[in-house]
PDB file of N, CA and C in Angstrom:
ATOM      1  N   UNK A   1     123.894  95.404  98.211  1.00  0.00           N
ATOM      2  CA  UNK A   1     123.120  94.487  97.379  1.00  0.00           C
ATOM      3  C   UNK A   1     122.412  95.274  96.293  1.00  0.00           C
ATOM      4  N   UNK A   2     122.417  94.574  95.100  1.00  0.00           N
ATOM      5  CA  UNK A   2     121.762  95.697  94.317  1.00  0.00           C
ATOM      6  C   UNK A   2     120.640  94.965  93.436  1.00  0.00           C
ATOM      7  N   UNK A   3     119.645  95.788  93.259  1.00  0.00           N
ATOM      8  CA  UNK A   3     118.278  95.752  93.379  1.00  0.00           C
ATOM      9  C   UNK A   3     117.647  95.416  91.785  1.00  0.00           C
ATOM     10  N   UNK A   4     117.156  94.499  91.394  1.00  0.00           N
ATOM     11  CA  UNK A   4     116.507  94.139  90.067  1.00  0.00           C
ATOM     12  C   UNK A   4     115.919  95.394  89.461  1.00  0.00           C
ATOM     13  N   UNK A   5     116.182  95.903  88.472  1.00  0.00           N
ATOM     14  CA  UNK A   5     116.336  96.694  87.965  1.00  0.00           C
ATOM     15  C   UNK A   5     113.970  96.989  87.438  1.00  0.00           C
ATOM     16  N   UNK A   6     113.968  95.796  87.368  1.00  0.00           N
ATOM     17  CA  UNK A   6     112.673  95.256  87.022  1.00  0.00           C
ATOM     18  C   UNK A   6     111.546  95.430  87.696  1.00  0.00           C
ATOM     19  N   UNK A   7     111.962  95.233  89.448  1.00  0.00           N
ATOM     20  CA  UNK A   7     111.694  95.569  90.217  1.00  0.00           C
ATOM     21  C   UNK A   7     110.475  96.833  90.807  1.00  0.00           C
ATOM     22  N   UNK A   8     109.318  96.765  90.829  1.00  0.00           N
ATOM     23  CA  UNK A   8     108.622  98.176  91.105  1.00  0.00           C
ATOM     24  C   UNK A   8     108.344  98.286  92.719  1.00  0.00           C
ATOM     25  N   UNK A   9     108.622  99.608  92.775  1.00  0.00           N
ATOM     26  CA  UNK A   9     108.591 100.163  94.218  1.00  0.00           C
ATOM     27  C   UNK A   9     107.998 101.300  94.664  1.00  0.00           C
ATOM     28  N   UNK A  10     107.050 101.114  95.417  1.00  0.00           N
ATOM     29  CA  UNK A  10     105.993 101.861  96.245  1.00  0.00           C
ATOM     30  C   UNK A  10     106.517 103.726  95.917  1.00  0.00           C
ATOM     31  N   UNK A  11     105.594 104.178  94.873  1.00  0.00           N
ATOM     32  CA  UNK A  11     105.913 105.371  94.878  1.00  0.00           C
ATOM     33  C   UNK A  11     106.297 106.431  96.284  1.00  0.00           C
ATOM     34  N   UNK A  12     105.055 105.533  97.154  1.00  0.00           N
ATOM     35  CA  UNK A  12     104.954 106.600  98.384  1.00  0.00           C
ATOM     36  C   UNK A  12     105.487 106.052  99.818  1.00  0.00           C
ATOM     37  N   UNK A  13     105.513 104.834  99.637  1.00  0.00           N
ATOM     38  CA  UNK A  13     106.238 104.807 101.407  1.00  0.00           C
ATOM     39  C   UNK A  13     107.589 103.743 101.074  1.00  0.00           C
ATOM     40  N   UNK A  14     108.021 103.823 100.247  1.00  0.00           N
ATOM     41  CA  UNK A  14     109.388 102.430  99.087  1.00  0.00           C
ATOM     42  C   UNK A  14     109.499 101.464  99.381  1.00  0.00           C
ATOM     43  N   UNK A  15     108.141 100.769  99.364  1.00  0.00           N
ATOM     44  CA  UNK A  15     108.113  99.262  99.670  1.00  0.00           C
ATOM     45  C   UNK A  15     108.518  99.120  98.876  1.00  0.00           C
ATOM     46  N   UNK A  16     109.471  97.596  98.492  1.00  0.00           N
ATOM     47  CA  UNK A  16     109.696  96.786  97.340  1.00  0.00           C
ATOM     48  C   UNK A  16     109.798  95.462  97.721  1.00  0.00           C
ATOM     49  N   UNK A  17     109.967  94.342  97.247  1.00  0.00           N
ATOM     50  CA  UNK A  17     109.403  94.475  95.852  1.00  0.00           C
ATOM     51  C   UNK A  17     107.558  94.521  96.355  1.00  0.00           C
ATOM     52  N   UNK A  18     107.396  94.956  95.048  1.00  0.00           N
ATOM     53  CA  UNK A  18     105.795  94.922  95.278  1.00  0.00           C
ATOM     54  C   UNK A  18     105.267  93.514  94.415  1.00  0.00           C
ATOM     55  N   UNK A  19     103.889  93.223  94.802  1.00  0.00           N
ATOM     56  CA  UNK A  19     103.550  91.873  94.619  1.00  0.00           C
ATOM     57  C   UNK A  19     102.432  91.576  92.681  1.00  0.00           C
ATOM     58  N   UNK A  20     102.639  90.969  92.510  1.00  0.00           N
ATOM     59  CA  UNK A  20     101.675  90.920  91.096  1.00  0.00           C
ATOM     60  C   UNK A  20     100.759  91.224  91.259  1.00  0.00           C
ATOM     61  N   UNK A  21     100.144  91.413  92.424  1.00  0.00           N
ATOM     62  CA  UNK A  21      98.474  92.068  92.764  1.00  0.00           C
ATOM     63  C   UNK A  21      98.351  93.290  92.828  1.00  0.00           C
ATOM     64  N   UNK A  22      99.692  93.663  93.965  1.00  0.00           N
ATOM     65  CA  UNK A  22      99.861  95.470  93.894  1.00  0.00           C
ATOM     66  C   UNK A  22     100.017  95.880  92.430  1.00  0.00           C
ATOM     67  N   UNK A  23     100.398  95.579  91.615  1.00  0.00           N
ATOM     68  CA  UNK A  23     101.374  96.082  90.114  1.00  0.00           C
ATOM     69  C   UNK A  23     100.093  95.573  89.475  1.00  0.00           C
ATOM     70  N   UNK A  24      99.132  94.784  90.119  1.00  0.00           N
ATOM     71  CA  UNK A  24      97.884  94.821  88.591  1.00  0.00           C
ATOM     72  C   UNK A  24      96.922  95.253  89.272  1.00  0.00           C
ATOM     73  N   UNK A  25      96.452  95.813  90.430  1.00  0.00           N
ATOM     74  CA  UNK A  25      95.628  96.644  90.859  1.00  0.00           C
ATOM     75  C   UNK A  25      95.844  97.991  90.814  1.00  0.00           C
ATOM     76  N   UNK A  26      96.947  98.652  90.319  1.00  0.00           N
ATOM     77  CA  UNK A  26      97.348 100.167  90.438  1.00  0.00           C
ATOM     78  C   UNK A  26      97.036 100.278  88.530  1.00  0.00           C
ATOM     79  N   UNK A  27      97.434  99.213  87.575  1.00  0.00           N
ATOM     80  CA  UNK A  27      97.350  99.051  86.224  1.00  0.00           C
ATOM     81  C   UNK A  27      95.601  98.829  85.977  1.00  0.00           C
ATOM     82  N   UNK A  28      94.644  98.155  86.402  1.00  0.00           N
ATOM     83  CA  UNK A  28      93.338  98.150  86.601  1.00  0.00           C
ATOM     84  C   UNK A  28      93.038  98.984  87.284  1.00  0.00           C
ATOM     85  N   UNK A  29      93.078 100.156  88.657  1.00  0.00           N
ATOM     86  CA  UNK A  29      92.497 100.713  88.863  1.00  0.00           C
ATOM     87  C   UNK A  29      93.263 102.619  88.960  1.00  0.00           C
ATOM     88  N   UNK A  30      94.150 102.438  88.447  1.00  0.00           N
ATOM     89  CA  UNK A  30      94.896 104.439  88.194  1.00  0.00           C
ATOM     90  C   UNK A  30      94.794 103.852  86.277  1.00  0.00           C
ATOM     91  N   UNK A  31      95.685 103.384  85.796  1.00  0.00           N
ATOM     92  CA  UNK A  31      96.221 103.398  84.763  1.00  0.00           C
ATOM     93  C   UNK A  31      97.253 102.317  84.223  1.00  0.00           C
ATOM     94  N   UNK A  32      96.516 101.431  82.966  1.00  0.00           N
ATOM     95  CA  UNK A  32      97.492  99.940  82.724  1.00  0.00           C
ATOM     96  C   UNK A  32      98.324 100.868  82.264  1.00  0.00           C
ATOM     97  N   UNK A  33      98.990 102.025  81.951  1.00  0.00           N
ATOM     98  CA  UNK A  33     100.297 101.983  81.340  1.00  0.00           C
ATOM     99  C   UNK A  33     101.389 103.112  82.749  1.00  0.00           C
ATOM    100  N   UNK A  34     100.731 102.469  83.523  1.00  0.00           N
ATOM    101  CA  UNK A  34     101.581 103.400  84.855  1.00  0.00           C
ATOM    102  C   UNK A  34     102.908 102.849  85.038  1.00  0.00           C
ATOM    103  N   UNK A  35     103.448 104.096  85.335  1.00  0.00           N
ATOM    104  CA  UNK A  35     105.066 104.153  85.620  1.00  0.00           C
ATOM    105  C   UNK A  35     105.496 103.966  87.172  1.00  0.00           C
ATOM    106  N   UNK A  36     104.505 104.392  88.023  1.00  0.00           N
ATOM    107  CA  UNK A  36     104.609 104.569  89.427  1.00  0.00           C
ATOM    108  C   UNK A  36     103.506 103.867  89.995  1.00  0.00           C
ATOM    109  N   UNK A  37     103.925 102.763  91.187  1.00  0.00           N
ATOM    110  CA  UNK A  37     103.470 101.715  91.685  1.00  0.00           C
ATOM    111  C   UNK A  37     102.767 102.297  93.504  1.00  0.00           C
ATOM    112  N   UNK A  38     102.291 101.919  93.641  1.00  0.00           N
ATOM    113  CA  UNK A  38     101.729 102.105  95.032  1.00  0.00           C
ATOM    114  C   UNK A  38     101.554 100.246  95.759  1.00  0.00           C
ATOM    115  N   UNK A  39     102.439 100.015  96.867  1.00  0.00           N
ATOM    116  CA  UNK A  39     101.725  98.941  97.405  1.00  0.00           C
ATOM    117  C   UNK A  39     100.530  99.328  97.973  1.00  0.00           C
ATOM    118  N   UNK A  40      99.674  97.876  98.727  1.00  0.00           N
ATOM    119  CA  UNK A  40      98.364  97.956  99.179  1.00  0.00           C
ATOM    120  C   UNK A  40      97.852  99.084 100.377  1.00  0.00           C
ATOM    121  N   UNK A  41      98.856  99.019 101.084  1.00  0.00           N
ATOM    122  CA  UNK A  41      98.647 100.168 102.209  1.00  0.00           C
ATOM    123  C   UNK A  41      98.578 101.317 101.351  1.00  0.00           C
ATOM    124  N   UNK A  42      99.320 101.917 100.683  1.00  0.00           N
ATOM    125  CA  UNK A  42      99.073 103.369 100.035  1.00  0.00           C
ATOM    126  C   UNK A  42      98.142 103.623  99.144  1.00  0.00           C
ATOM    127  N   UNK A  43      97.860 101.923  98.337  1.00  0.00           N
ATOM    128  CA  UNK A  43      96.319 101.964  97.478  1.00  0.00           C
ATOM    129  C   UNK A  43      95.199 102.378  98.364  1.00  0.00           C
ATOM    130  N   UNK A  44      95.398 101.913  99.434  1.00  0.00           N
ATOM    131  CA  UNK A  44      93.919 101.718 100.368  1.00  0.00           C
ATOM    132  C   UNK A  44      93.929 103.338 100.397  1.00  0.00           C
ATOM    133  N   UNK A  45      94.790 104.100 101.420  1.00  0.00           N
ATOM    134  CA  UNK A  45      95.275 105.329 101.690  1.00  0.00           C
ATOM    135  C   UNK A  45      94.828 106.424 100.185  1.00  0.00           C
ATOM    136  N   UNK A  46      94.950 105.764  99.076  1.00  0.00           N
ATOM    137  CA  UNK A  46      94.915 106.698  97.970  1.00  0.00           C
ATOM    138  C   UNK A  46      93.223 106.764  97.436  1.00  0.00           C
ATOM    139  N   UNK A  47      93.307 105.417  97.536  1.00  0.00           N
ATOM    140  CA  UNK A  47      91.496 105.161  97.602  1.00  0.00           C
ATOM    141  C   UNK A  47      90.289 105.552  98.932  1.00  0.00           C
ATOM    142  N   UNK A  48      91.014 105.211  99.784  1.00  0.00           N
ATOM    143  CA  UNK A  48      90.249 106.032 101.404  1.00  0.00           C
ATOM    144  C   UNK A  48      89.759 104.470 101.465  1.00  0.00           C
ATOM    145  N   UNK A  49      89.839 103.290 101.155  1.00  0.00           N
ATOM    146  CA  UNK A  49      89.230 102.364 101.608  1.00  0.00           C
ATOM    147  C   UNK A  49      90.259 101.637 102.369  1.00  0.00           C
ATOM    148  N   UNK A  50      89.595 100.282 102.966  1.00  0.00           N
ATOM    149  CA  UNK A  50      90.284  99.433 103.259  1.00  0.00           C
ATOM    150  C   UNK A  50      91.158  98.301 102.593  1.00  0.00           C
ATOM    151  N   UNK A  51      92.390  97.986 103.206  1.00  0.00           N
ATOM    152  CA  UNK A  51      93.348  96.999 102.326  1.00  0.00           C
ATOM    153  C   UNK A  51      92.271  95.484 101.980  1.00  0.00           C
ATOM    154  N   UNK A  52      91.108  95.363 102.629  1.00  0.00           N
ATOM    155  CA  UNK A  52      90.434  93.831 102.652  1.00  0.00           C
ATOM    156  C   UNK A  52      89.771  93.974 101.390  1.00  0.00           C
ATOM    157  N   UNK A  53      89.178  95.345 101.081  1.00  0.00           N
ATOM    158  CA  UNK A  53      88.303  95.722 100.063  1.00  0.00           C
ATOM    159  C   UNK A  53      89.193  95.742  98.843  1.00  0.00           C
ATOM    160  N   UNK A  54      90.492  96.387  98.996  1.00  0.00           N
ATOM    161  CA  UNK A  54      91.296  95.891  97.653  1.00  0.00           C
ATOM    162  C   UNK A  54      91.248  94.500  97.748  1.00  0.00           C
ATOM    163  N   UNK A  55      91.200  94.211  98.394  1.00  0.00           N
ATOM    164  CA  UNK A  55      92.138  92.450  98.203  1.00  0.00           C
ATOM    165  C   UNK A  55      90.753  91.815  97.813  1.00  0.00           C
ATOM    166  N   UNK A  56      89.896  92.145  98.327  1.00  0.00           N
ATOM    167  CA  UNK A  56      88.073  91.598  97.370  1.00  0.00           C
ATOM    168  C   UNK A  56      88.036  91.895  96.193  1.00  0.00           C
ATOM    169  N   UNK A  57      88.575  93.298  95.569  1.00  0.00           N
ATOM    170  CA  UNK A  57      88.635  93.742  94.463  1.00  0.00           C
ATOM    171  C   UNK A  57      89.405  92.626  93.553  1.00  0.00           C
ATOM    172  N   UNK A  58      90.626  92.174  94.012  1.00  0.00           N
ATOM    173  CA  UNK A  58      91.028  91.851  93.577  1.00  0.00           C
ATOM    174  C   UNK A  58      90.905  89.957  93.417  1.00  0.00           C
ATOM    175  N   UNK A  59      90.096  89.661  93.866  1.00  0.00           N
ATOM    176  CA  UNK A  59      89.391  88.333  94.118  1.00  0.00           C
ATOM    177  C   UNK A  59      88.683  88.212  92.763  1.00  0.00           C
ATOM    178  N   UNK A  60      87.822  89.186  92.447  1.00  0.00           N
ATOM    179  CA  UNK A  60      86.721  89.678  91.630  1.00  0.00           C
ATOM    180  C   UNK A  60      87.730  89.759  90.423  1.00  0.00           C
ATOM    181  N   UNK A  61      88.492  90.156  89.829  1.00  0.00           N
ATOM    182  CA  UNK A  61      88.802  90.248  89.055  1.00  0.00           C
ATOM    183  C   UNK A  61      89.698  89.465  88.638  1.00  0.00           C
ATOM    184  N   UNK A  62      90.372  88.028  89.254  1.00  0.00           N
ATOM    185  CA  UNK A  62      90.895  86.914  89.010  1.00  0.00           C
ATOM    186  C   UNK A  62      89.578  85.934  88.723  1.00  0.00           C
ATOM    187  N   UNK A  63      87.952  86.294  89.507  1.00  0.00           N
ATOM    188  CA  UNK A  63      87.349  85.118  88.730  1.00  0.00           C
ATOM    189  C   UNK A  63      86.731  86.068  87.418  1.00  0.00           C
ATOM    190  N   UNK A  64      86.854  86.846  87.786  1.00  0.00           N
ATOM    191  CA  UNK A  64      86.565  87.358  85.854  1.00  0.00           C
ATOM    192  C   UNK A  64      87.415  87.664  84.691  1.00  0.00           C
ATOM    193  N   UNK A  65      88.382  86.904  85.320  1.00  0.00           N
ATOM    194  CA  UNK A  65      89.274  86.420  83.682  1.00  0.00           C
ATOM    195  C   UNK A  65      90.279  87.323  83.510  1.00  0.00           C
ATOM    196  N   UNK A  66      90.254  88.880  84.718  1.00  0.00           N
ATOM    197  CA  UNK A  66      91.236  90.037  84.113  1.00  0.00           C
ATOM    198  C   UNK A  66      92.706  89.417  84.000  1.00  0.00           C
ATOM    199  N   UNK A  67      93.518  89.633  83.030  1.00  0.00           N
ATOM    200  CA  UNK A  67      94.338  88.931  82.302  1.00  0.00           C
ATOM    201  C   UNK A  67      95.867  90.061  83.409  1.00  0.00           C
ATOM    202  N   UNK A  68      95.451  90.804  84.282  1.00  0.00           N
ATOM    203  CA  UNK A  68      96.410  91.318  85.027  1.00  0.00           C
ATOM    204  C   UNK A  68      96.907  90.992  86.424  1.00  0.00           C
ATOM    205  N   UNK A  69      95.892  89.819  86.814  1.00  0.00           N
ATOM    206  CA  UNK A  69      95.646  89.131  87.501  1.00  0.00           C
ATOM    207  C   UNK A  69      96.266  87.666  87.592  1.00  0.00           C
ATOM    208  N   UNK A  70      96.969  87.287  86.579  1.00  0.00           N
ATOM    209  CA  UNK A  70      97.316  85.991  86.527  1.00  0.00           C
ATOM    210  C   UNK A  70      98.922  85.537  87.180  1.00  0.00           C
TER     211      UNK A  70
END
């Protein structure tokens, strides 16, 4: 089977596909013009926090309008 080319995948453990939250939380919190994606487990892992605290993070920044979020 071959794989959407479009597609972004977990630099570090190759989840794919990754979700519009993973791909706008790594762009809001490493770098919006990143090439290499981290899902939530390896964000948490890269950050030392917990996956609930991204996912709050990311609560927070859908009611404040961030346009990476939508």
């Amino acid at each position: 089977m071959m794989r959407n080319t479009d597609e972004k995948i977990c630099c570090s453990c190759g989840k794919h596909p990754l979700t519009k939250d993973e791909i706008g939380l790594v762009k809001k919190l490493i770098d919006r013009k990143a090439k290499q994606f981290y899902c939530l487990h390896c964000l948490a892992d890269y950050f030392e926090v917990t996956e609930d605290e991204l996912l709050a993070k990311v609560e927070e920044f859908k009611e404040e309008g961030c346009t990476l979020f939508r």
